[in-house]
Protein backbone atom coordinates (compact mmCIF):
# COMPACT_ATOMS: atom_id res chain seq x y z
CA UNK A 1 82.06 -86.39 17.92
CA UNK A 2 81.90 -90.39 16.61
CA UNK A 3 84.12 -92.64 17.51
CA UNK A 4 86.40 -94.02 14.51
CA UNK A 5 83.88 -93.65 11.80
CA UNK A 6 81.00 -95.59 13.65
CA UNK A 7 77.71 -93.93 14.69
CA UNK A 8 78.86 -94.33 18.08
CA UNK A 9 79.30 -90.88 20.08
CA UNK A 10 82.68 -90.46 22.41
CA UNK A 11 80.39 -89.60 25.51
CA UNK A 12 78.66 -93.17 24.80
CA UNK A 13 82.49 -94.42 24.57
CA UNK A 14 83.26 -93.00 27.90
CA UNK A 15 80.78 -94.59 29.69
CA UNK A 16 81.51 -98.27 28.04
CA UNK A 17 84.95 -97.51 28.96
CA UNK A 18 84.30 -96.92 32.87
CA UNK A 19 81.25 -98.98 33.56
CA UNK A 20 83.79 -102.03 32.22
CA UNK A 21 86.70 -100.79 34.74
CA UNK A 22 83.64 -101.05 37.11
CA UNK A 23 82.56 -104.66 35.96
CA UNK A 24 85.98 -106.10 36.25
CA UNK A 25 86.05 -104.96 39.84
CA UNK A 26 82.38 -105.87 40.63
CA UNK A 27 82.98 -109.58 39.27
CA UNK A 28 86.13 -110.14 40.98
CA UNK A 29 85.01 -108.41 44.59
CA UNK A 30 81.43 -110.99 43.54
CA UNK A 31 83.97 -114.19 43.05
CA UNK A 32 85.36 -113.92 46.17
CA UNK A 33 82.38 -113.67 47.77
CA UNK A 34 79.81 -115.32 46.10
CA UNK A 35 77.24 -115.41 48.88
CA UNK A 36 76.64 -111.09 48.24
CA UNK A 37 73.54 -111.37 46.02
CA UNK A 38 73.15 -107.42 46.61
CA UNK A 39 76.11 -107.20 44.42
CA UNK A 40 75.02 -109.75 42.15
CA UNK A 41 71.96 -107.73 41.07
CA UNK A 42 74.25 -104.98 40.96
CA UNK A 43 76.56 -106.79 38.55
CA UNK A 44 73.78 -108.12 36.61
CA UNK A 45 72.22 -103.96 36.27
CA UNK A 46 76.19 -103.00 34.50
CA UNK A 47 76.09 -105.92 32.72
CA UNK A 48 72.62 -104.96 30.77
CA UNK A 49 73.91 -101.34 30.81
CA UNK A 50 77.48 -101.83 29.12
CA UNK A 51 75.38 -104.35 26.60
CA UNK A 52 72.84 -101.63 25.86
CA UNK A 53 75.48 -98.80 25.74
CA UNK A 54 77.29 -100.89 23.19
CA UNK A 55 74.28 -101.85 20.96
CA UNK A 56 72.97 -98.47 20.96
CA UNK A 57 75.94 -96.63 20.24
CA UNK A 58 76.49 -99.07 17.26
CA UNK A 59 73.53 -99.53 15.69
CA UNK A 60 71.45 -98.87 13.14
CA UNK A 61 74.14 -97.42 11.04
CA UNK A 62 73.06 -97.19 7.47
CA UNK A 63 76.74 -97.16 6.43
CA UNK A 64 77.28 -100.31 7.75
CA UNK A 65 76.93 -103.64 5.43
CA UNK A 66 76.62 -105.97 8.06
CA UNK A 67 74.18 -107.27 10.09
CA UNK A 68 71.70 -106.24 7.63
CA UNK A 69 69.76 -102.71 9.13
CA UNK A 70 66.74 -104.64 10.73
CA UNK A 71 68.71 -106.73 12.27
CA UNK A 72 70.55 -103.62 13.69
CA UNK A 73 67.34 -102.30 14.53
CA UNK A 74 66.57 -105.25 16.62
CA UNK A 75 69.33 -105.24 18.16
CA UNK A 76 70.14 -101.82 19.18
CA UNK A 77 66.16 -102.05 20.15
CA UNK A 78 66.33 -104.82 21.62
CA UNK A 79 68.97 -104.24 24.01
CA UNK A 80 66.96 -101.26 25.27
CA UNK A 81 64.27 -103.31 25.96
CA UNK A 82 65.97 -106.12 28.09
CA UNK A 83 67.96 -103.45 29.95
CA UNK A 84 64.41 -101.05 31.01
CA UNK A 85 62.88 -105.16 32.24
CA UNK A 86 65.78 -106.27 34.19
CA UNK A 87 65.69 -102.70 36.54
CA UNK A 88 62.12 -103.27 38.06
CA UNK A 89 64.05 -106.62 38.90
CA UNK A 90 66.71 -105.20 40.27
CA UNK A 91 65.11 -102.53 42.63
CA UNK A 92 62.50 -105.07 43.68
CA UNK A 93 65.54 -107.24 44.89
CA UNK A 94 68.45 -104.89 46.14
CA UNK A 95 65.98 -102.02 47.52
CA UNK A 96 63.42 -104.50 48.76
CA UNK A 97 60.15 -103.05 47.16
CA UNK A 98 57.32 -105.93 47.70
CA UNK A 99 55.33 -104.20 45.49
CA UNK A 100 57.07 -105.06 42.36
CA UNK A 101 57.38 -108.27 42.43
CA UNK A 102 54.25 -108.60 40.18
CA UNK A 103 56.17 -106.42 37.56
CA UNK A 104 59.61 -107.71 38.00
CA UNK A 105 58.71 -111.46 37.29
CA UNK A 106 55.32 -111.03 35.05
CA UNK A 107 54.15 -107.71 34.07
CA UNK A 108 57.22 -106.66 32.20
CA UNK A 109 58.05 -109.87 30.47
CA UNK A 110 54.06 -109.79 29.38
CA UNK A 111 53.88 -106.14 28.87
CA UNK A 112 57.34 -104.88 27.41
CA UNK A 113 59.31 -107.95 26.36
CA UNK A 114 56.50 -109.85 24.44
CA UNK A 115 54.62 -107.31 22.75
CA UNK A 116 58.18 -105.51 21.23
CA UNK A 117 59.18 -109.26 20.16
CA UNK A 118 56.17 -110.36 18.27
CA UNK A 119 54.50 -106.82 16.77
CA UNK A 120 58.47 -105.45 16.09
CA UNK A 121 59.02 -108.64 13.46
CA UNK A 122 55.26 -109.20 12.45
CA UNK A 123 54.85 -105.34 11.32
CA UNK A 124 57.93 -105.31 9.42
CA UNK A 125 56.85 -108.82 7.50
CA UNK A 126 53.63 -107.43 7.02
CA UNK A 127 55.17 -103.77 5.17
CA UNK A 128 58.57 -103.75 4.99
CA UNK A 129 58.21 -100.71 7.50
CA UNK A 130 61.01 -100.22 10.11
CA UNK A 131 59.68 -96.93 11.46
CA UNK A 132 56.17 -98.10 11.17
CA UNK A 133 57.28 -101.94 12.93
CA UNK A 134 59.00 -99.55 15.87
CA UNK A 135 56.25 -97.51 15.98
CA UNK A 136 53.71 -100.20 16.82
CA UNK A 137 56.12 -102.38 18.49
CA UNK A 138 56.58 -99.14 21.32
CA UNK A 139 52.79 -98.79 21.86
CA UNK A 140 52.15 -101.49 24.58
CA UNK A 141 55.70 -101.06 26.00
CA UNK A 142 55.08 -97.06 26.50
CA UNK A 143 51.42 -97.44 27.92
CA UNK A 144 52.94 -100.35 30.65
CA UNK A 145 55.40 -97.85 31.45
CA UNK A 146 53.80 -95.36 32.97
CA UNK A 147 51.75 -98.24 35.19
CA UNK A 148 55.07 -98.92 35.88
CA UNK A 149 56.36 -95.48 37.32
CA UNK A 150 53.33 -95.54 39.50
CA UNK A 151 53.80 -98.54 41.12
CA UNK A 152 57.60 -97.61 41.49
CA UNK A 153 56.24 -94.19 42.91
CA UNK A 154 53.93 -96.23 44.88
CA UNK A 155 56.49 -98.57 46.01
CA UNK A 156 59.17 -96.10 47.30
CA UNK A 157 56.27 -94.35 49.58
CA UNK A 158 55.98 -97.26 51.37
CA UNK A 159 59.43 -98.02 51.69
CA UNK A 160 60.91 -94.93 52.95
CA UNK A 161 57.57 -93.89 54.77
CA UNK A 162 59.49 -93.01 57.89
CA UNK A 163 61.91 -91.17 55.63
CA UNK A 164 59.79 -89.17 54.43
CA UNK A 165 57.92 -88.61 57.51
CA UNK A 166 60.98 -87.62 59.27
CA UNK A 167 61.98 -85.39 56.40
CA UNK A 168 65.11 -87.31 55.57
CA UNK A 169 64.80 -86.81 51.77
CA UNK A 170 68.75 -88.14 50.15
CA UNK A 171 67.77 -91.61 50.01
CA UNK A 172 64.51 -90.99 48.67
CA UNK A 173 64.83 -88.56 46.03
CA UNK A 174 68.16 -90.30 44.98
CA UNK A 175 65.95 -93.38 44.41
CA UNK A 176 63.57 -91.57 42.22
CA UNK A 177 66.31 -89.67 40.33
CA UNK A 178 67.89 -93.43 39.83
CA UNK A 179 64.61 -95.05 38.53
CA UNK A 180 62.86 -92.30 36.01
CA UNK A 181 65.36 -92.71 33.53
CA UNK A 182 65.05 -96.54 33.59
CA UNK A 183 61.19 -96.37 33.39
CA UNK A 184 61.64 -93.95 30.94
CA UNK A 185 63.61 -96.38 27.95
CA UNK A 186 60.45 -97.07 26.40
CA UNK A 187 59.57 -93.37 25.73
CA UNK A 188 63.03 -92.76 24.20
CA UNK A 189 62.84 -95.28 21.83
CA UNK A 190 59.06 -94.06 20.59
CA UNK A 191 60.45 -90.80 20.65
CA UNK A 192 64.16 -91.93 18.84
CA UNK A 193 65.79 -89.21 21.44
CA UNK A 194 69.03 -89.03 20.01
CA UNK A 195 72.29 -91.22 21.41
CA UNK A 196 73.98 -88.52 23.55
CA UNK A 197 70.94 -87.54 25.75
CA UNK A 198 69.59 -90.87 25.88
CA UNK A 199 72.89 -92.47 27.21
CA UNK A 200 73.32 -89.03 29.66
CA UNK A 201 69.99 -89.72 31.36
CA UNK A 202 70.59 -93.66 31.51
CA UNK A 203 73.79 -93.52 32.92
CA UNK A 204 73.37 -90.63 35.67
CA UNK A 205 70.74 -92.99 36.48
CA UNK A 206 73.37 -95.45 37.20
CA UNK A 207 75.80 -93.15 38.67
CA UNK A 208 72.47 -92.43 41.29
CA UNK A 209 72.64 -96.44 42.09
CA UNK A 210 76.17 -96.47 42.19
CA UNK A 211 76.21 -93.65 45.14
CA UNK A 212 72.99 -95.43 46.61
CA UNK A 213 74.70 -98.82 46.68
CA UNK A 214 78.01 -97.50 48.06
CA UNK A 215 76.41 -95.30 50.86
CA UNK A 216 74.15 -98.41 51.80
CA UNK A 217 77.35 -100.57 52.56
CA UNK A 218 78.92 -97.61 54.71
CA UNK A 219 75.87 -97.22 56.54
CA UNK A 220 75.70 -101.22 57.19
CA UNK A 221 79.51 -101.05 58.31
CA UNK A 222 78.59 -97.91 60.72
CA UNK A 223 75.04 -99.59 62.18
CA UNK A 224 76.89 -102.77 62.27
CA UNK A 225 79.92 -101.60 64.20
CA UNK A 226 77.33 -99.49 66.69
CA UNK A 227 75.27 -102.43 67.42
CA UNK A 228 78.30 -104.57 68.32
CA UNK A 229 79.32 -102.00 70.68
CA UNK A 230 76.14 -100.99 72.11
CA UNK A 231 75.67 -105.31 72.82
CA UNK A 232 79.20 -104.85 74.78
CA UNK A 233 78.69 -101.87 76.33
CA UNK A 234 74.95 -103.06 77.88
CA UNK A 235 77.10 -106.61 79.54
CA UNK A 236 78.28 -104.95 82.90
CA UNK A 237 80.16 -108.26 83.21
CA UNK A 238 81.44 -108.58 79.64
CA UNK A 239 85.57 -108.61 79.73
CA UNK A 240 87.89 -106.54 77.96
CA UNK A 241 88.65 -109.73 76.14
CA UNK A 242 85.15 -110.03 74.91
CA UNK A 243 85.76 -106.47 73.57
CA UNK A 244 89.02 -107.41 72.51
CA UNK A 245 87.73 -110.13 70.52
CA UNK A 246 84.52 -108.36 68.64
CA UNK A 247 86.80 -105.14 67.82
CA UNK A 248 89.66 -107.92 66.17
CA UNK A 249 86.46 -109.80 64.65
CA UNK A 250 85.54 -106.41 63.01
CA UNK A 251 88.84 -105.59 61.97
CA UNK A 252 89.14 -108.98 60.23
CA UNK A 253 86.06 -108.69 58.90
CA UNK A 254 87.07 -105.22 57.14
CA UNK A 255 90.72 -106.72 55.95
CA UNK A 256 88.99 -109.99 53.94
CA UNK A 257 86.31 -107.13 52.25
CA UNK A 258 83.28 -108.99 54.12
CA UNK A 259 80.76 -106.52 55.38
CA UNK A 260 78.67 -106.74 58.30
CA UNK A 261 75.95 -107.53 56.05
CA UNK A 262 77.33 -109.82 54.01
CA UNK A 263 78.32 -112.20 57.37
CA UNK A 264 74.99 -111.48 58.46
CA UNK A 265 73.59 -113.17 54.86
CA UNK A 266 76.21 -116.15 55.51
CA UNK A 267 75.01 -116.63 58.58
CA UNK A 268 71.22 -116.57 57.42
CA UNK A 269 72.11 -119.15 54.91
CA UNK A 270 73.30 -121.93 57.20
CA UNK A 271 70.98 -122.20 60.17
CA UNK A 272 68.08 -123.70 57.86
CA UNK A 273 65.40 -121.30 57.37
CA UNK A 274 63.00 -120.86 54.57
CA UNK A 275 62.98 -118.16 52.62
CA UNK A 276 60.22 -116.51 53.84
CA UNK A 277 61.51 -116.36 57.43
CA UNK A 278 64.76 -114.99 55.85
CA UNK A 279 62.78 -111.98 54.66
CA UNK A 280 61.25 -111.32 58.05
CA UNK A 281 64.54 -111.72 59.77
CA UNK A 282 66.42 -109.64 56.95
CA UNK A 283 63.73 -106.60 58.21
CA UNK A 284 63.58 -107.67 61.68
CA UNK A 285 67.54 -106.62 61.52
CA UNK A 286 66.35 -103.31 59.58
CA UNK A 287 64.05 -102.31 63.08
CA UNK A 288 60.99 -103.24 61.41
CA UNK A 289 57.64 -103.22 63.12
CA UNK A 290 55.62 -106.65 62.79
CA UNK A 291 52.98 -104.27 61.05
CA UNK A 292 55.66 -103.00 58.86
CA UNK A 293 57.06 -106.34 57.83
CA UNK A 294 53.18 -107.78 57.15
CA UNK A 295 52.71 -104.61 55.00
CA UNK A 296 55.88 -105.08 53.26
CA UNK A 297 55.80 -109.07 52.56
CA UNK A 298 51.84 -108.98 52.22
CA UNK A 299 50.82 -110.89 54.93
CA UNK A 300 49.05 -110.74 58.14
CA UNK A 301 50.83 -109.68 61.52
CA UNK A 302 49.79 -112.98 62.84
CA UNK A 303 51.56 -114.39 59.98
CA UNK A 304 54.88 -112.77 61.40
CA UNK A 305 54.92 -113.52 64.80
CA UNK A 306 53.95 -117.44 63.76
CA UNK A 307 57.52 -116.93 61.36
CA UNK A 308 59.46 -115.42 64.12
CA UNK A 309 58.45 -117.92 66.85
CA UNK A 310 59.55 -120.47 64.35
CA UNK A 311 62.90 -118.79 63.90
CA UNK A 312 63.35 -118.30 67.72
CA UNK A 313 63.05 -122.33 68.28
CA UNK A 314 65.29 -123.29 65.17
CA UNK A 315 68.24 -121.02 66.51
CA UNK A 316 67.46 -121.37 70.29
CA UNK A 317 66.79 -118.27 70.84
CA UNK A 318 64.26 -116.43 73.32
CA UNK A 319 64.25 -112.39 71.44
CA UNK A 320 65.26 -110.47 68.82
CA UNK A 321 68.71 -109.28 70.23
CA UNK A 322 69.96 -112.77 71.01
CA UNK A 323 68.97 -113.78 67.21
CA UNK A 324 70.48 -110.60 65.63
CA UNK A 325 73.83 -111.41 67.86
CA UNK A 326 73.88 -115.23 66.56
CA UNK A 327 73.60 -114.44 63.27
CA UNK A 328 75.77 -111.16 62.97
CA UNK A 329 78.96 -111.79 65.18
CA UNK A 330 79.49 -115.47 65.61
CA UNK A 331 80.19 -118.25 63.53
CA UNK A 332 77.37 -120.78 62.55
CA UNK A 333 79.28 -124.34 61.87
């Protein structure tokens, strides 16, 4: 069914229609707390996803006079093609996978971007072919992506190793399930799989993240809360007003929509560490190993320990559980 005589499909419409409802919250929830760059990525994902929704439920439409039809092509194209390079981004940022960082900041602007935006134009100067300009344009972009879903496989191994090893398989096959259809954008387009499929597959893929992201910031609010009251609980001397105090400092916490995490991130920011120590403190607070975190980042395990001395004797600190409880529950002026 199309959608007031334009090529676009009513299941396309739906989505548009939610995943703005969604971006109005997302940017409002981000303005008042600008410091959440989790849900800055996240916002950044819709964004590409409404603009690629809209593009490709438009365009090309023959019937249409304006833009011309390889413009439309370019566009509707071209949308597809920014939104499949900004995900690697995104799940190299918000799910931490170290191994994509390659990808995320050169391999897909080399390998997907460039190739579509020079052979695209220069095969359709050269014949006047659309199909054939596609065609060749998709070559590169299709061969990088299936690099690309191995390193992604790759990636997520590492990442939820224990996981996996534990036989806890949501997370993990929810993350997979999340990223195929993403890695996937440049096969639909060689293959022109029609609009209602092609938006289906992108956007459960979404819906995966969406479900992933919210039942990360539960599971932050739960660990949070338990670590607070496992540091009260282990002070024989600590005073009911101390308990007092961190239960009203959660509850206010909860009431102004800051999570755990996101104080912990405010915190990080202020105490004047480089970025790399931010990183190993970010997966110091996860329970990481020192192996672990040198796997992860790419560095040695002397490497670490030299970062998280450092850290110690910037915040005064002596261990692990004083600098998790100076960043996570009090105030850093």
């Amino acid at each position: 069914m199309r959608v007031g005589g334009t090529d676009m499909h009513v299941v396309t419409l739906v989505f548009i229609i939610l995943e703005l409802i969604m971006f109005v919250y997302q940017v409002f929830f981000y303005l008042s707390h600008p410091k959440d760059k989790r849900r800055l990525y996240y916002v950044g994902l819709l964004s590409f996803l409404i603009l690629k929704n809209i593009a490709s439920g438009f365009f090309p439409d023959p019937n249409l006079n304006y833009p011309p039809l390889v413009a439309q092509y370019a566009i509707a194209y071209g949308m597809g093609f920014l939104m499949g390079a900004y995900f690697p981004y995104y799940f190299y940022k918000a799910f931490e996978l170290g191994r994509l960082r390659w990808h995320a900041l050169y391999g897909v602007p080399l390998f997907i971007l460039l190739p579509f935006a020079i052979i695209f134009p220069g095969k359709f100067l050269f014949d006047g072919n659309i199909d054939s300009a596609i065609n060749y344009g998709m070559v590169i972009p299709a061969g990088y992506a299936l690099v690309l879903l191995y390193t992604i496989q790759r990636s997520i191994q590492n990442k939820y190793k224990k996981d996996i090893q534990d036989r806890r398989f949501f997370e993990v096959t929810a993350v997979y399930l999340a990223v195929i259809p993403w890695a996937s954008l440049p096969f639909f387009a060689f293959f022109r799989i029609h609009q209602v499929p092609e938006a289906l597959l992108t956007n459960v893929g979404f819906i995966v993240i969406t479900v992933l992201f919210i039942r990360r910031s539960i599971h932050e609010s739960r660990e949070e809360y338990d670590r607070l009251s496992k540091l009260a609980s282990g002070d024989e001397e600590v005073s009911m007003s101390k308990l007092d105090l961190i239960d009203q400092m959660i509850r206010q916490l909860e009431a102004s929509g800051i999570s755990p995490a996101q104080r912990f991130e405010i915190n990080l920011g202020t105490v004047g560490l480089t970025s790399r120590e931010k990183d190993v403190v970010r997966l110091v607070r996860e329970g990481k190993s020192y192996k672990s975190i040198a796997d992860q980042l790419f560095i040695s395990e002397r490497t670490v320990s030299k970062h998280i001395q450092n850290v110690f004797e910037k915040l005064g600190v002596s261990n692990k559980i004083e600098l998790l409880s100076r960043l996570e529950i009090w105030e850093n002026g």
